[in-house]
N, C-alpha and C. Protein backbone atom coordinates (compact mmCIF):
# COMPACT_ATOMS: atom_id res chain seq x y z
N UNK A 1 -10.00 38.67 -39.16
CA UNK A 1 -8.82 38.76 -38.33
C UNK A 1 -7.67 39.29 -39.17
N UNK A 2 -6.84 40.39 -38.33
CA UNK A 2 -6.00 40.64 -39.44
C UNK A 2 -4.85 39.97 -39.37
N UNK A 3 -3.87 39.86 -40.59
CA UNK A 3 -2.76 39.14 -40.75
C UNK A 3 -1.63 39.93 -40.00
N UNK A 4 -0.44 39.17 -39.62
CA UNK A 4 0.52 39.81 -38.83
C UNK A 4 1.30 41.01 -39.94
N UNK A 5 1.18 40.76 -40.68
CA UNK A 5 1.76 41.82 -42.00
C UNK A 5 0.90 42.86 -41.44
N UNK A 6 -0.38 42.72 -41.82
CA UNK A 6 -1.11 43.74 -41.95
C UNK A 6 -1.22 44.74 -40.21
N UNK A 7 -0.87 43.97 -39.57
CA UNK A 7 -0.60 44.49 -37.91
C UNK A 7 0.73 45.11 -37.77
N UNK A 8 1.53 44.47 -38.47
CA UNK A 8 3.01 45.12 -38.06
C UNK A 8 3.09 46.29 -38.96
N UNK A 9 2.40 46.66 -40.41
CA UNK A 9 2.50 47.91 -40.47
C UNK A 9 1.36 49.24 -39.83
N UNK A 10 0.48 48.53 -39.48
CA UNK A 10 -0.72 49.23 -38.70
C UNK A 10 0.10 49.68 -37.24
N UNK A 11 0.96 49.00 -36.66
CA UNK A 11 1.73 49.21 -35.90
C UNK A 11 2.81 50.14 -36.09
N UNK A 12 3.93 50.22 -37.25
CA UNK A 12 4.94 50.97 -37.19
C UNK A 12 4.29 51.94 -37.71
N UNK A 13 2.94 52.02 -37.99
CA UNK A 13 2.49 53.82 -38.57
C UNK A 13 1.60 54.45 -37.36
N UNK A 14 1.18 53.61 -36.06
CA UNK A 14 1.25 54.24 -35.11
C UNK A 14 2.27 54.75 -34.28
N UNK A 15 3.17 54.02 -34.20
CA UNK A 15 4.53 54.75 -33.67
C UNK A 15 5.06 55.70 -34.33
N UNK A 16 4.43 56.01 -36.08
CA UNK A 16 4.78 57.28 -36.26
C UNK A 16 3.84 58.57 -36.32
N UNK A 17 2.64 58.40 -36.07
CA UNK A 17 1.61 59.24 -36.28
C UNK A 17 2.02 60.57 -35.40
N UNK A 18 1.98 61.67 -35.89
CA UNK A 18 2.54 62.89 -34.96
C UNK A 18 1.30 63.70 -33.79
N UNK A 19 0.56 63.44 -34.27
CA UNK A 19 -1.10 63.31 -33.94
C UNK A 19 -1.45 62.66 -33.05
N UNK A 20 -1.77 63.20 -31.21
CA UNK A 20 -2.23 62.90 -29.77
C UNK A 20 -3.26 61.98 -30.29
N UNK A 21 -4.18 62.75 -31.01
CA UNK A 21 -5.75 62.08 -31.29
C UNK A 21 -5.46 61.28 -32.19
N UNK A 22 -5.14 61.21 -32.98
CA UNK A 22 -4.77 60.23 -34.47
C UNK A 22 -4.03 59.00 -34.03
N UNK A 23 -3.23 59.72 -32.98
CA UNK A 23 -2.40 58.10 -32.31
C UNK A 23 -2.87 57.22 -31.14
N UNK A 24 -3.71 58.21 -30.50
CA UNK A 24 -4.72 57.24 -29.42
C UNK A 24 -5.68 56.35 -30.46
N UNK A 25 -6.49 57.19 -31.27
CA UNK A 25 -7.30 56.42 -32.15
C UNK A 25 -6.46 55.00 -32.42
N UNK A 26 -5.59 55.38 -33.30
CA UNK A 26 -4.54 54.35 -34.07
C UNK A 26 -3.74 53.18 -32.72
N UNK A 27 -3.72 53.42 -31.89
CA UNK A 27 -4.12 52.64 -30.78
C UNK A 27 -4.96 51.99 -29.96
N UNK A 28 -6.26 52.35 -29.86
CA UNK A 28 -7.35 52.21 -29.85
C UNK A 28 -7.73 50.76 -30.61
N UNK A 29 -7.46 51.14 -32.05
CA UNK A 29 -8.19 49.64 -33.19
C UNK A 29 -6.70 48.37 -33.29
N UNK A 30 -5.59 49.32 -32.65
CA UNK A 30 -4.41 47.96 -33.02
C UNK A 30 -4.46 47.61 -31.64
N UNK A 31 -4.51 47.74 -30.58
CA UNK A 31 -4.13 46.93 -29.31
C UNK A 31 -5.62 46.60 -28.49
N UNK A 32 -5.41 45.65 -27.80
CA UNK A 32 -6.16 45.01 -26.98
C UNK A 32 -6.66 46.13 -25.90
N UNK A 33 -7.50 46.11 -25.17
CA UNK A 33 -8.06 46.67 -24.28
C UNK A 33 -6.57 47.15 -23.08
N UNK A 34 -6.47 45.81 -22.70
CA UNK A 34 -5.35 45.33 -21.68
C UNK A 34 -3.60 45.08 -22.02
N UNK A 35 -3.85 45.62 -22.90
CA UNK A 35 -2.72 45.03 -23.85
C UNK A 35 -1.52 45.90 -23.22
N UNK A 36 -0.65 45.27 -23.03
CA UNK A 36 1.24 45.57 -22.88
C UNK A 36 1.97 45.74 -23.90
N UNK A 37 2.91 46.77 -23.65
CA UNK A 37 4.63 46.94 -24.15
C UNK A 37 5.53 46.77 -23.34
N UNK A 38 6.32 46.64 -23.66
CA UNK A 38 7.81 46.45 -22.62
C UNK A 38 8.79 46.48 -23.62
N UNK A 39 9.66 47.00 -23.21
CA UNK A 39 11.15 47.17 -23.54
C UNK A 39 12.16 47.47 -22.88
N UNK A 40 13.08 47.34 -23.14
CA UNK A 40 14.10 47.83 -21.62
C UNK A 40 13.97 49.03 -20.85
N UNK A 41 13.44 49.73 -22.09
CA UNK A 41 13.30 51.23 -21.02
C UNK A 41 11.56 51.32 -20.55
N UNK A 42 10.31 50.81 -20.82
CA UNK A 42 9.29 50.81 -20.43
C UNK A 42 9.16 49.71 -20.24
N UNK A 43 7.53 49.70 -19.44
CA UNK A 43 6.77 48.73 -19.52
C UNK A 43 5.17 49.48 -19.11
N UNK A 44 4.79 49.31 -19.85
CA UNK A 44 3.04 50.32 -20.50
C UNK A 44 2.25 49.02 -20.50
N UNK A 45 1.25 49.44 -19.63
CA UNK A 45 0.16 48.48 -19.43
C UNK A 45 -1.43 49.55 -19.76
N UNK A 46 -2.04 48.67 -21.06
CA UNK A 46 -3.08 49.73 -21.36
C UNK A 46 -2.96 50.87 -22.75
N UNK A 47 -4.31 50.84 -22.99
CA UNK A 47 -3.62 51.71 -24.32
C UNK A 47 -3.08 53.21 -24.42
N UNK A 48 -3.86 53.90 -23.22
CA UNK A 48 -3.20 55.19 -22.72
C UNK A 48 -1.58 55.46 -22.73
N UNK A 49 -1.33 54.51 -21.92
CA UNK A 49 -0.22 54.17 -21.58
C UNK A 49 1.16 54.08 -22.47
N UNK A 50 0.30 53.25 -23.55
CA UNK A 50 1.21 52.46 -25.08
C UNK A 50 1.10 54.45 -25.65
N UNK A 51 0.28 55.04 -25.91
CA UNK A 51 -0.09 56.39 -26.11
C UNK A 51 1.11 57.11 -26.35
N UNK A 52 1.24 57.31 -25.30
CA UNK A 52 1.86 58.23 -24.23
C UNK A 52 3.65 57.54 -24.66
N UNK A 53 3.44 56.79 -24.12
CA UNK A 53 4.96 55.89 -24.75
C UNK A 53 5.46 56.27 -26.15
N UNK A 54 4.48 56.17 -27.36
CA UNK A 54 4.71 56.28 -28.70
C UNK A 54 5.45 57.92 -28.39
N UNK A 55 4.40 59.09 -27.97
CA UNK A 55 4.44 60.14 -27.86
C UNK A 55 5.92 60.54 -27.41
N UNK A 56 6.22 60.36 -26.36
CA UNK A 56 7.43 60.43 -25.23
C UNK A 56 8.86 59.87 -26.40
N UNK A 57 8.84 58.42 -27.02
CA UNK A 57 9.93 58.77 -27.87
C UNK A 57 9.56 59.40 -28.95
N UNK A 58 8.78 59.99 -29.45
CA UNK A 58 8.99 60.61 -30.82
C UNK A 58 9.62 62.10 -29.92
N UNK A 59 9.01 62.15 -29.17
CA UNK A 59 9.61 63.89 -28.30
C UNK A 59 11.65 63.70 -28.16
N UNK A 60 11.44 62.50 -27.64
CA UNK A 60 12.95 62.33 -27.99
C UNK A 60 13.93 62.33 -29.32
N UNK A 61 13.30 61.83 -30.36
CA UNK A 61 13.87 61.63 -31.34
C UNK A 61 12.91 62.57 -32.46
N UNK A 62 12.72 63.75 -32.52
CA UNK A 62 12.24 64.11 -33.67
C UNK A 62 12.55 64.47 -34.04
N UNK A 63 11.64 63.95 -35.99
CA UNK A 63 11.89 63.85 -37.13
C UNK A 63 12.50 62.38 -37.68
N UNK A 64 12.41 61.76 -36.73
CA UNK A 64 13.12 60.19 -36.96
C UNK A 64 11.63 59.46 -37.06
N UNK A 65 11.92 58.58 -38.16
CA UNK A 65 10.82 57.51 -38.36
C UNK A 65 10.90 56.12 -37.91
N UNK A 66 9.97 55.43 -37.93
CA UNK A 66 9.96 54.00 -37.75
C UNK A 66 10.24 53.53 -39.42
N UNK A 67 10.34 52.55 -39.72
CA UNK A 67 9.88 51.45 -40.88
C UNK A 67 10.44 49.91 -40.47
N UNK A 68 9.84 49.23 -41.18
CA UNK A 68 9.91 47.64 -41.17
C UNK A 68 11.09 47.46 -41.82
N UNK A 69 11.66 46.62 -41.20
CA UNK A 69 13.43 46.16 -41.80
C UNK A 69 13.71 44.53 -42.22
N UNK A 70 12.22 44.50 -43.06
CA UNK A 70 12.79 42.72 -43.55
C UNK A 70 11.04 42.41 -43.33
N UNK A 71 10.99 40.37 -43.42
CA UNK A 71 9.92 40.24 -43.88
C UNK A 71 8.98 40.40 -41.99
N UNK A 72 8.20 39.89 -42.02
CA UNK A 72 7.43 39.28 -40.66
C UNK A 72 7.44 37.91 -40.79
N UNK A 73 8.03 37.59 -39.27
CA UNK A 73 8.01 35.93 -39.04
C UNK A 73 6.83 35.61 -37.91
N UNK A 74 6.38 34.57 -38.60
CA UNK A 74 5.03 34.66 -37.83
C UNK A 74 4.42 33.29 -37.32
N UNK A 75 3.87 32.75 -36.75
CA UNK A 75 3.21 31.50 -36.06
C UNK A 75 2.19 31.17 -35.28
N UNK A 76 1.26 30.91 -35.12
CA UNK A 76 0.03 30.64 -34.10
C UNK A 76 -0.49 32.40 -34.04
N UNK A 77 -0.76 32.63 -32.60
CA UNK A 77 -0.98 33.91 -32.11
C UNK A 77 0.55 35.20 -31.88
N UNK A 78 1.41 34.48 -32.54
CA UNK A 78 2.69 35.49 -32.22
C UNK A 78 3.71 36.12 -33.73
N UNK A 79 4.15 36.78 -33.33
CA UNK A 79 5.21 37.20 -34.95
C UNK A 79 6.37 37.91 -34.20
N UNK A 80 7.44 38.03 -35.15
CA UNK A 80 8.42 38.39 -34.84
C UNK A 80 8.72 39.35 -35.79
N UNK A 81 9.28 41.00 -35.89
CA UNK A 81 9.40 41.85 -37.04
C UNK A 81 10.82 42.78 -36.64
N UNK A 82 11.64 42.88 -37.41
CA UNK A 82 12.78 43.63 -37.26
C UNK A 82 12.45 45.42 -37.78
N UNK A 83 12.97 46.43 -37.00
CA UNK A 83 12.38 47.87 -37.19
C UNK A 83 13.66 48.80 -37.47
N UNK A 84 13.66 49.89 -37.95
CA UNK A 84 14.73 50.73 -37.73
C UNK A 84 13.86 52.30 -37.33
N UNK A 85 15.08 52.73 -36.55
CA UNK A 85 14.28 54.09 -36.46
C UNK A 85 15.60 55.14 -36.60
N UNK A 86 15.24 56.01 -37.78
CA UNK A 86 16.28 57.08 -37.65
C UNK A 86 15.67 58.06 -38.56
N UNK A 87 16.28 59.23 -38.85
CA UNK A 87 15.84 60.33 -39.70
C UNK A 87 14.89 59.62 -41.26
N UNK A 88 14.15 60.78 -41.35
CA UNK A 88 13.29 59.99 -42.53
C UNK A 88 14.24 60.33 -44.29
N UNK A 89 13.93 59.70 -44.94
CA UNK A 89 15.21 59.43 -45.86
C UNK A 89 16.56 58.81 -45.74
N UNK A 90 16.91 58.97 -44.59
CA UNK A 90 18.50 58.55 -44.11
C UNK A 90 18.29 56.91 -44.06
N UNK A 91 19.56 55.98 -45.28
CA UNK A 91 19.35 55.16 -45.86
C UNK A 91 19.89 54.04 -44.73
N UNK A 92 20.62 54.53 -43.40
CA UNK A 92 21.15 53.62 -42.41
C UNK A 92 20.74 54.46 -41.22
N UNK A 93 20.02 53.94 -40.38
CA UNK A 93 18.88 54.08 -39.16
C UNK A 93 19.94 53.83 -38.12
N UNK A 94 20.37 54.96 -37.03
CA UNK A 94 21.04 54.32 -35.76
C UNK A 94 20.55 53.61 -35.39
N UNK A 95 19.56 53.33 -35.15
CA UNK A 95 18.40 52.65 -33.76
C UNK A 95 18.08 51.50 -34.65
N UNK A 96 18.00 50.05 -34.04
CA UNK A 96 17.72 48.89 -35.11
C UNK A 96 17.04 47.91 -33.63
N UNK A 97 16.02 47.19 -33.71
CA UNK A 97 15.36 46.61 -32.64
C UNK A 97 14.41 45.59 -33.29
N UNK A 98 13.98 44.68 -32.68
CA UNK A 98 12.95 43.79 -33.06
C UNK A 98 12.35 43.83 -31.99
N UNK A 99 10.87 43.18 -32.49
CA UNK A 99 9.59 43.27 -31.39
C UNK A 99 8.90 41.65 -31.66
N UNK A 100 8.70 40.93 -30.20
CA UNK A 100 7.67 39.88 -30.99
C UNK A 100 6.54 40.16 -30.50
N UNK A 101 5.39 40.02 -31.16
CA UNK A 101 3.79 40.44 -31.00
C UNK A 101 3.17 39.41 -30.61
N UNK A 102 2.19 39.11 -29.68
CA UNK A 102 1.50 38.36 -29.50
C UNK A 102 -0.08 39.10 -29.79
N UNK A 103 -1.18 38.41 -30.55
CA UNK A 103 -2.19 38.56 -30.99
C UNK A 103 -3.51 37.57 -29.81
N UNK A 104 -4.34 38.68 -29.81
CA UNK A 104 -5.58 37.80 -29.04
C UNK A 104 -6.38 37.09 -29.93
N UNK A 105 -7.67 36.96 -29.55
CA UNK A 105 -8.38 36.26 -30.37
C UNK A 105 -9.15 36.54 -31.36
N UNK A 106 -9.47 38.26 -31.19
CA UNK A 106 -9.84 39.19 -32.19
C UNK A 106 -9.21 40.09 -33.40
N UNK A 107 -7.91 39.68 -32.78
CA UNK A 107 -6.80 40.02 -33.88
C UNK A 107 -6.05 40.77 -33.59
N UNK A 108 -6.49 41.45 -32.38
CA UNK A 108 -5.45 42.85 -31.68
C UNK A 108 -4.36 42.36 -30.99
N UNK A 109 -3.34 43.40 -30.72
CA UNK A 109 -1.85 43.25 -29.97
C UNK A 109 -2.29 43.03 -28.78
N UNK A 110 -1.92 42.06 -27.95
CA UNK A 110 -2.34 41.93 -27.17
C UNK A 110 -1.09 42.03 -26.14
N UNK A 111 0.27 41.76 -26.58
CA UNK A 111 1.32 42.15 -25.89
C UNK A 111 2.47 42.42 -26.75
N UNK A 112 3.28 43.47 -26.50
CA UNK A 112 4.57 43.41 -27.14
C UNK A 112 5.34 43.19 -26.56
N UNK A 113 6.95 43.04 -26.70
CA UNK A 113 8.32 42.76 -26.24
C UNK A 113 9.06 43.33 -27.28
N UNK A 114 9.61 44.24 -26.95
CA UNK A 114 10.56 45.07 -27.73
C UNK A 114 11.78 44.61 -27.29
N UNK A 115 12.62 44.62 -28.30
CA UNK A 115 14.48 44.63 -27.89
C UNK A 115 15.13 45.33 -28.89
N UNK A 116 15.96 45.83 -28.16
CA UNK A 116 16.95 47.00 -28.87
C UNK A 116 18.42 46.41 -29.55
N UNK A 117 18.38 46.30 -30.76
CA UNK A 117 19.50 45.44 -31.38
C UNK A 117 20.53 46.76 -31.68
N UNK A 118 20.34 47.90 -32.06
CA UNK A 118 21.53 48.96 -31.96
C UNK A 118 20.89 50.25 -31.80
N UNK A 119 21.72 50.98 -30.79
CA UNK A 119 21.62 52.40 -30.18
C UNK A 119 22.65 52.86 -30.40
N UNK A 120 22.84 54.70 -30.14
CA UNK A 120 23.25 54.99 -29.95
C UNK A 120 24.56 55.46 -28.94
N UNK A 121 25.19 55.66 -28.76
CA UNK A 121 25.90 55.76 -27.52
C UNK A 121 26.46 57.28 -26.91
């Protein structure tokens, strides 16, 4: 089973993979069959779905990366991880959000909840 560390970066390097096939794959082994996202602006049911989502904001924001912004807080089947997303190198990220993960029993995402702690305006 993998550790929530080891999920939350298996996670923010699918949200950056630039790669249709590379990121379905990379979706494929991190989420559940059935598995959900949600955030204020989606809600993706399925891994197609989560896909397509990753895809759709990188089309918005490219050349902007994900990375992990602090440790993973974690408990039972759930974790909590703070993210930034902005140009790659650029040392202060507009976009700042946390996600808490819930894990099934095999170790995959089985749901996310995204929230957006700073945007743009």
């Amino acid at each position: 089973m993998s550790t929530f560390d080891d999920l939350a970066e298996r996670y923010i390097a699918a949200w950056n993979e630039t790669d249709p096939d590379t990121r379905r794959a990379a979706v494929a082994a991190l989420y559940a069959e059935d598995a959900r996202y949600v955030d204020p602006l989606v809600d993706a049911e399925g891994r197609e779905a989560i896909a397509a989502t990753i895809g759709a904001v990188q089309q918005q924001f490219p050349g902007f990366e994900f990375r992990l912004a602090g440790p993973v807080d974690a408990h039972h089947d759930q974790a909590r991880f703070t993210w930034e997303l902005g140009p790659a190198g650029q040392a202060e990220a507009p976009i700042v959000g946390f996600d808490v993960a819930v894990r099934d029993g095999d170790g995959r995402l089985r749901s996310v909840f995204g929230f957006l702690d700073r945007v743009p305006s």
